[in-house]
Protein backbone atom coordinates (compact mmCIF):
# COMPACT_ATOMS: atom_id res chain seq x y z
CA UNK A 1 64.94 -34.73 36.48
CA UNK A 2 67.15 -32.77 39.17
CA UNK A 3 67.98 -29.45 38.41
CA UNK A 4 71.71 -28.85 39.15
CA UNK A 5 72.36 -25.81 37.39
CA UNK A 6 69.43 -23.03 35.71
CA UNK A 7 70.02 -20.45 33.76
CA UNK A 8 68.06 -17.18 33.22
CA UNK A 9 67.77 -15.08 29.88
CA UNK A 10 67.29 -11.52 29.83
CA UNK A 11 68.13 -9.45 33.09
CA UNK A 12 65.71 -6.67 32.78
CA UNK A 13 61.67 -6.41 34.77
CA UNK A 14 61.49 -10.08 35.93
CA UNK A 15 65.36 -11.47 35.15
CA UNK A 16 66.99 -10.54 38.09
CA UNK A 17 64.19 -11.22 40.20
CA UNK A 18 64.08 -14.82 39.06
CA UNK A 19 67.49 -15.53 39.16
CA UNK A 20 67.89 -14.56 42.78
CA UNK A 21 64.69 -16.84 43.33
CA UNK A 22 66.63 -19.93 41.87
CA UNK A 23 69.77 -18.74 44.10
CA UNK A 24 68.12 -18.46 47.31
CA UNK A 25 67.15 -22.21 46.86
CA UNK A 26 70.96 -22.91 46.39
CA UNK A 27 70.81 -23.51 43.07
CA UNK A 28 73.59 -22.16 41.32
CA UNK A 29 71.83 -19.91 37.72
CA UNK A 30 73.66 -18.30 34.77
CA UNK A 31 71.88 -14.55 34.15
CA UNK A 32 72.53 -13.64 30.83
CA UNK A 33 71.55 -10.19 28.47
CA UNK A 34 73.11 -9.04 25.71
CA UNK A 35 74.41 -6.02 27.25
CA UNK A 36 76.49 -6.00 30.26
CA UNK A 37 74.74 -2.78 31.44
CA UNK A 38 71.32 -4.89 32.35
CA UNK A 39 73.07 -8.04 33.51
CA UNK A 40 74.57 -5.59 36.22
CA UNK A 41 71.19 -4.07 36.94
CA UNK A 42 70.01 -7.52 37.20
CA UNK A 43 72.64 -8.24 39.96
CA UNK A 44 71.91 -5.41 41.67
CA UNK A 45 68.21 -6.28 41.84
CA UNK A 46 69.34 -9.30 43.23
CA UNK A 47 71.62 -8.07 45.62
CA UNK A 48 69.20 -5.74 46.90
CA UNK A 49 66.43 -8.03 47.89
CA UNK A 50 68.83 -9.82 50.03
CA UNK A 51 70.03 -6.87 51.72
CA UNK A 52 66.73 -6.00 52.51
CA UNK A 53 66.57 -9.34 54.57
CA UNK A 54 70.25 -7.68 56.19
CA UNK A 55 68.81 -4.38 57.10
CA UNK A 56 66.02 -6.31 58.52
CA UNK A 57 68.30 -8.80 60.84
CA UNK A 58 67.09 -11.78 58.97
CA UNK A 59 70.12 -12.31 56.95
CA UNK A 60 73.98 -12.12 57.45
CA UNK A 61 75.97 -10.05 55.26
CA UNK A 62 78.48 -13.27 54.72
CA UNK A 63 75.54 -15.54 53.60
CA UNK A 64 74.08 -12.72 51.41
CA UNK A 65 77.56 -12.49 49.65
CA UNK A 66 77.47 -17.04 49.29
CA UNK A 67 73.89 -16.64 47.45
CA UNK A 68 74.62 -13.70 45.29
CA UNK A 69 77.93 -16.14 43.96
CA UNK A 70 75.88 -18.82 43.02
CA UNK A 71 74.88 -16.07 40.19
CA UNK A 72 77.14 -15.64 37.40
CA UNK A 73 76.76 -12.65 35.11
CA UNK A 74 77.10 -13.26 31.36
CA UNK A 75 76.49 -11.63 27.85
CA UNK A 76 77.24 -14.79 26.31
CA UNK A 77 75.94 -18.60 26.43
CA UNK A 78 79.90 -19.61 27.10
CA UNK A 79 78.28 -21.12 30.71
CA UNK A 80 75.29 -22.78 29.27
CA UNK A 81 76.75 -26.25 28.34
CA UNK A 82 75.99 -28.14 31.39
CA UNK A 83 73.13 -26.34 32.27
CA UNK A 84 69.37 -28.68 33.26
CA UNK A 85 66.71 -25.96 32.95
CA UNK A 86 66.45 -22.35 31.35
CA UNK A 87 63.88 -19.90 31.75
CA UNK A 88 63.90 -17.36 28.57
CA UNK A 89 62.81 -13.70 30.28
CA UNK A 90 63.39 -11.14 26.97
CA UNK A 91 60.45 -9.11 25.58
CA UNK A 92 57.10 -10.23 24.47
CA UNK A 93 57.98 -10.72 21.07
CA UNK A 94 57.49 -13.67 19.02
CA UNK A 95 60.16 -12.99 16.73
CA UNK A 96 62.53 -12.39 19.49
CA UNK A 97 61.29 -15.07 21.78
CA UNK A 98 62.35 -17.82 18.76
CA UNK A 99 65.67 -16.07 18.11
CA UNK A 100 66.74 -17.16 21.77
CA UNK A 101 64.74 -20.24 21.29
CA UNK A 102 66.79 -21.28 18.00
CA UNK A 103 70.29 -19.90 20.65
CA UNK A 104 69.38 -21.92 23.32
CA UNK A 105 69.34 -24.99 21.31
CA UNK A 106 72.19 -24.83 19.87
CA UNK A 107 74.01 -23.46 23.13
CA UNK A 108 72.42 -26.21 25.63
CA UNK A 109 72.60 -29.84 26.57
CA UNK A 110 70.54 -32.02 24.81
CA UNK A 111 68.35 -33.10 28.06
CA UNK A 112 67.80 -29.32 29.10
CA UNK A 113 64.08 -28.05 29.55
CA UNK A 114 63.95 -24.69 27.64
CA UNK A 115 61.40 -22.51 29.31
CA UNK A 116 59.64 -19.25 28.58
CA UNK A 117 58.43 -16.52 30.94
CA UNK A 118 56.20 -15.49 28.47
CA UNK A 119 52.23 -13.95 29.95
CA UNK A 120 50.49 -14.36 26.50
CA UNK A 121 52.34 -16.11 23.41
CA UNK A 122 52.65 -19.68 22.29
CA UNK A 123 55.27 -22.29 23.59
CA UNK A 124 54.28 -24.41 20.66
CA UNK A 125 55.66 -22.01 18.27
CA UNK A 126 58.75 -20.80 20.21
CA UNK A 127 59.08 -25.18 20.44
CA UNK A 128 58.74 -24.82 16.83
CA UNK A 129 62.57 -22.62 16.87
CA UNK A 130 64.06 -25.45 18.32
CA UNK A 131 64.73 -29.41 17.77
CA UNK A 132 63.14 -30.32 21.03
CA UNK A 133 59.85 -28.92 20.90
CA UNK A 134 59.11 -32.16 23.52
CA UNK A 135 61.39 -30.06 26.23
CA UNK A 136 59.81 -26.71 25.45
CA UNK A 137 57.26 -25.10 28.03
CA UNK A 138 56.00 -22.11 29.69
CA UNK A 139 57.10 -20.93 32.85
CA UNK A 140 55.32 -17.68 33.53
CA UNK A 141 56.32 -16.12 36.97
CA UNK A 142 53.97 -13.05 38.69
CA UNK A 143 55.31 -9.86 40.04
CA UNK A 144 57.31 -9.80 42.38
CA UNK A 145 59.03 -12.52 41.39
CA UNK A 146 60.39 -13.08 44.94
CA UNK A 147 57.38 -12.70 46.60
CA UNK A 148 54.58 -14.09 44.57
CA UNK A 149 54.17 -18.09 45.10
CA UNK A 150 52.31 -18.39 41.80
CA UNK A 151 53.72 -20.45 38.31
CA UNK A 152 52.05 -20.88 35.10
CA UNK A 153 53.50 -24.16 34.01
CA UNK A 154 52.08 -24.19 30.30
CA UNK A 155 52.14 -27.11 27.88
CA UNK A 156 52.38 -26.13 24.12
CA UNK A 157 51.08 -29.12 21.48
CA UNK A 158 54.15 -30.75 21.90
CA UNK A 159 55.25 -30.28 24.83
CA UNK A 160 55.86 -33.69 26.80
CA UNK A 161 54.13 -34.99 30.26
CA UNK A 162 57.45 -35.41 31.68
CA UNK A 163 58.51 -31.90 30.66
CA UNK A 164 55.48 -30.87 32.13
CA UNK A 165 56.19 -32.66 35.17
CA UNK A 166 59.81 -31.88 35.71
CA UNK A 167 59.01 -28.18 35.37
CA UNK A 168 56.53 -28.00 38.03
CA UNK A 169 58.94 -30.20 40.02
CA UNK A 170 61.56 -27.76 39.64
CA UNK A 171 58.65 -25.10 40.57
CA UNK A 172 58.60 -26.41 43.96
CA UNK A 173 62.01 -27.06 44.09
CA UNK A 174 62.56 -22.99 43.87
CA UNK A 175 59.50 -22.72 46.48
CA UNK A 176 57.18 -21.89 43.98
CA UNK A 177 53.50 -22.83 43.38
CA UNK A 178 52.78 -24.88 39.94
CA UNK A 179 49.76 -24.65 37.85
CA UNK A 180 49.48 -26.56 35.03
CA UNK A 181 47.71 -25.23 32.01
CA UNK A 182 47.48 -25.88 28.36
CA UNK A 183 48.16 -23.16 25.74
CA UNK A 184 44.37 -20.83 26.12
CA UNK A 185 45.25 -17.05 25.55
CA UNK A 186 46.24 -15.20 28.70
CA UNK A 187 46.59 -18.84 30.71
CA UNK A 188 44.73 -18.76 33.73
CA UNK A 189 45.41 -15.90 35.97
CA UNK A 190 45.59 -13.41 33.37
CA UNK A 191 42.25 -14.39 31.39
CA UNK A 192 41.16 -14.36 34.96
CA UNK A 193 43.22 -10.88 35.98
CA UNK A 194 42.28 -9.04 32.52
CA UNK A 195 38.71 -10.10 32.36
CA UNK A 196 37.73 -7.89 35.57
CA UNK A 197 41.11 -5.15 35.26
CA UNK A 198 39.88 -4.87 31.61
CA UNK A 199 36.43 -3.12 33.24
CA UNK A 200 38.27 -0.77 35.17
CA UNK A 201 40.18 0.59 32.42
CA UNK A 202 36.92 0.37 30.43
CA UNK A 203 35.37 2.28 33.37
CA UNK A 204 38.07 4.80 34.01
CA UNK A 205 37.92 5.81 29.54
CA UNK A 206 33.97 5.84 29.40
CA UNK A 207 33.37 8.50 32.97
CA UNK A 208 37.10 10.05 32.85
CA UNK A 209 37.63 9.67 36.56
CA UNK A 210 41.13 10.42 37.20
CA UNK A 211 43.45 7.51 37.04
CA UNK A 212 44.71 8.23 39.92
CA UNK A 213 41.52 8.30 41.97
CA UNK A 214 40.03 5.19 40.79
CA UNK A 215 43.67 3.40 41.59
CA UNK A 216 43.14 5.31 45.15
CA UNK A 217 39.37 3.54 45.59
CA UNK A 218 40.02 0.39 44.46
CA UNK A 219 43.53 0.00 47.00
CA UNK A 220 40.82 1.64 50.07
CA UNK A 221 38.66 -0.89 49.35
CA UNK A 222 41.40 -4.33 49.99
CA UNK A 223 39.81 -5.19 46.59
CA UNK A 224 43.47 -5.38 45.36
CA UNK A 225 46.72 -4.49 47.52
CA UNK A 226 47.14 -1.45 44.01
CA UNK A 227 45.52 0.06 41.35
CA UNK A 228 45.30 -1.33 38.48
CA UNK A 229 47.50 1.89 36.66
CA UNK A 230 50.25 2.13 39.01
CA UNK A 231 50.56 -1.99 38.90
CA UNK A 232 50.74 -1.57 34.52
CA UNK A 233 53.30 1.26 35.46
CA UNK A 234 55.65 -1.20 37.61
CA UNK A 235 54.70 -4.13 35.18
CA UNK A 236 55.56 -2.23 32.16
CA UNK A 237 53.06 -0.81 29.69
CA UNK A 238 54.27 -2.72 26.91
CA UNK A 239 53.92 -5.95 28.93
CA UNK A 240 50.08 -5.23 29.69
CA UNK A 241 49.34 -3.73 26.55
CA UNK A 242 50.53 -6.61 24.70
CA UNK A 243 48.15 -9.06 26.28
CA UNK A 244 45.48 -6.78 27.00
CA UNK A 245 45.10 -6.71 22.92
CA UNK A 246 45.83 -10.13 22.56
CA UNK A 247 43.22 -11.08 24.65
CA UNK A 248 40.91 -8.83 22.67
CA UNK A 249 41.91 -10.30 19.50
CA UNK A 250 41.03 -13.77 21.12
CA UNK A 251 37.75 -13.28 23.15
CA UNK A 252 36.54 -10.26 21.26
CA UNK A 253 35.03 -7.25 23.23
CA UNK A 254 34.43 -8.04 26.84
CA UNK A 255 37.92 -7.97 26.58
CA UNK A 256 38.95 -3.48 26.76
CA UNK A 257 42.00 -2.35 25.09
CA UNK A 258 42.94 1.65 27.53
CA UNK A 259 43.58 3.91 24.60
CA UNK A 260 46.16 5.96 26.86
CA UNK A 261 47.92 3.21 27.19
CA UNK A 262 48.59 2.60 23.61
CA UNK A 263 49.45 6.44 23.47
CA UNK A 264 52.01 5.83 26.07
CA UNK A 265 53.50 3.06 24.79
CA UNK A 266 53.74 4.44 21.33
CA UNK A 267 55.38 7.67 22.96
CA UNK A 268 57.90 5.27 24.77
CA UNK A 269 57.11 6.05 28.18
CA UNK A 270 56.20 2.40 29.87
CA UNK A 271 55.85 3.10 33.21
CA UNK A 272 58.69 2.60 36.17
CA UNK A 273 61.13 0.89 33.65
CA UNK A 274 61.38 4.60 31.56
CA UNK A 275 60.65 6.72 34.50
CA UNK A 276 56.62 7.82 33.07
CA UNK A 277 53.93 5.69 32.39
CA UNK A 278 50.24 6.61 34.01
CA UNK A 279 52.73 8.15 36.69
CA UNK A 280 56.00 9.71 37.08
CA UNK A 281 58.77 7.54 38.70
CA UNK A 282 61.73 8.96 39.75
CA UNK A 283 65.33 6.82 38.97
């Protein structure tokens, strides 16, 4: 299946970042939120990774201005009827996730792949919202979004081979790395990521080095191009909390749950998104 036209919901962290993705492969890709306040910020995110490309004499203004119009700006699913592939990017909440799930079937071609950014939760059940469950599947980008080549193409229980196919098809398509993976908590990379990040933070609670000096070691030492805090600050607390304990739940203890983070979280400061997390961010 050819991809003519994608469509992105939810503009905020990752949104933005994926629909310029699917635009700088000349695809044209519906961004949608429910509030025109974060479809504009997901615009400008957009706008502003090509312009870095201007500044830089890579790019001309003219063709910067043809790419960013292949993206049209929504806060409703008027544009979604010819649509071939959507990639759901709202918060990491089941409950939430099948709410858009149960929209998007309703609001989409019958042949459409429905897709979910999700890091952690199950495509079978957000197939379960829908009456194609066969078309369902996970499409988990990394962060950046524009920079990182990586894709978690995820099969739920019912997801078909030829959905599984056509999505890391359309991976490629967008420039993008597929791997295909069944429905494991955390996936591959982050079972992989959380199993030795999860020893830092376990490390950093247990001696009370400052956060801040173990992120400095670990980016000296190339072991990672961060820290592990300041990369939970720009990937949002509540993101990496919510797997960190779902992988706990699943694996049991080699699996380490920060406590400050849960402190943050429930005090509403996430990191870069709110403007304080393990560090301040200015806005």
């Amino acid at each position: 299946m050819f991809v003519f036209k994608a469509a992105v919901v939810g503009a905020g962290t990752m949104g933005g970042e994926i629909a310029q993705v699917i635009a700088n492969s000349d695809i044209p890709v519906v961004l949608k939120d429910v509030d025109q306040k974060f479809v504009d910020q997901g615009l400008d995110k957009a706008r502003s990774l090509w312009q870095g490309r201007v500044d830089a004499g890579k790019m001309e203004t003219a063709e910067l201005e043809r790419r960013l119009a292949l993206i049209t700006g929504t806060t409703t699913y008027d544009a979604f009827g010819d649509v071939d592939f959507v990639i759901e990017a709202v918060p990491e909440r089941m409950e939430i996730k099948q709410a858009v799930f149960s929209e998007l079937d309703e609001a989409t071609p019958g042949h459409a792949i429905l897709s979910s950014n999700t890091s952690s939760l199950s495509i079978t059940e957000m197939g379960e919202a829908t009456s194609r469950p066969d078309k369902v599947v996970g499409f988990h980008f990394f962060y950046p979004a524009s920079v990182m080549r990586l894709i978690e193409v995820i099969e739920g229980d019912d997801t078909s081979p030829e959905t599984g196919q056509a999505a890391s098809n359309f991976a490629q398509a967008i420039r993008k790395m597929p791997i295909r993976c069944g429905e494991a908590p955390g996936f591959v990379v982050n079972r992989i990521l959380n199993s030795s990040v999860s020893e830092l933070w376990r490390l950093q609670e247990e001696s009370g080095i400052e956060v801040k000096e173990l992120d400095k070691i670990v980016s000296e030492s190339k072991a990672a191009p961060m820290g592990p805090f300041f990369l939970t600050d720009l990937l949002g607390l509540d993101t990496v909390l919510h797997v960190a304990e779902h992988l706990k739940d699943s694996y049991g203890d080699r699996f380490f749950v920060h406590k400050q983070m849960q402190e943050l979280v429930a005090a509403g400061d996430l990191g870069a998104k709110t403007g304080k997390g393990f560090y301040e961010h200015g806005h």
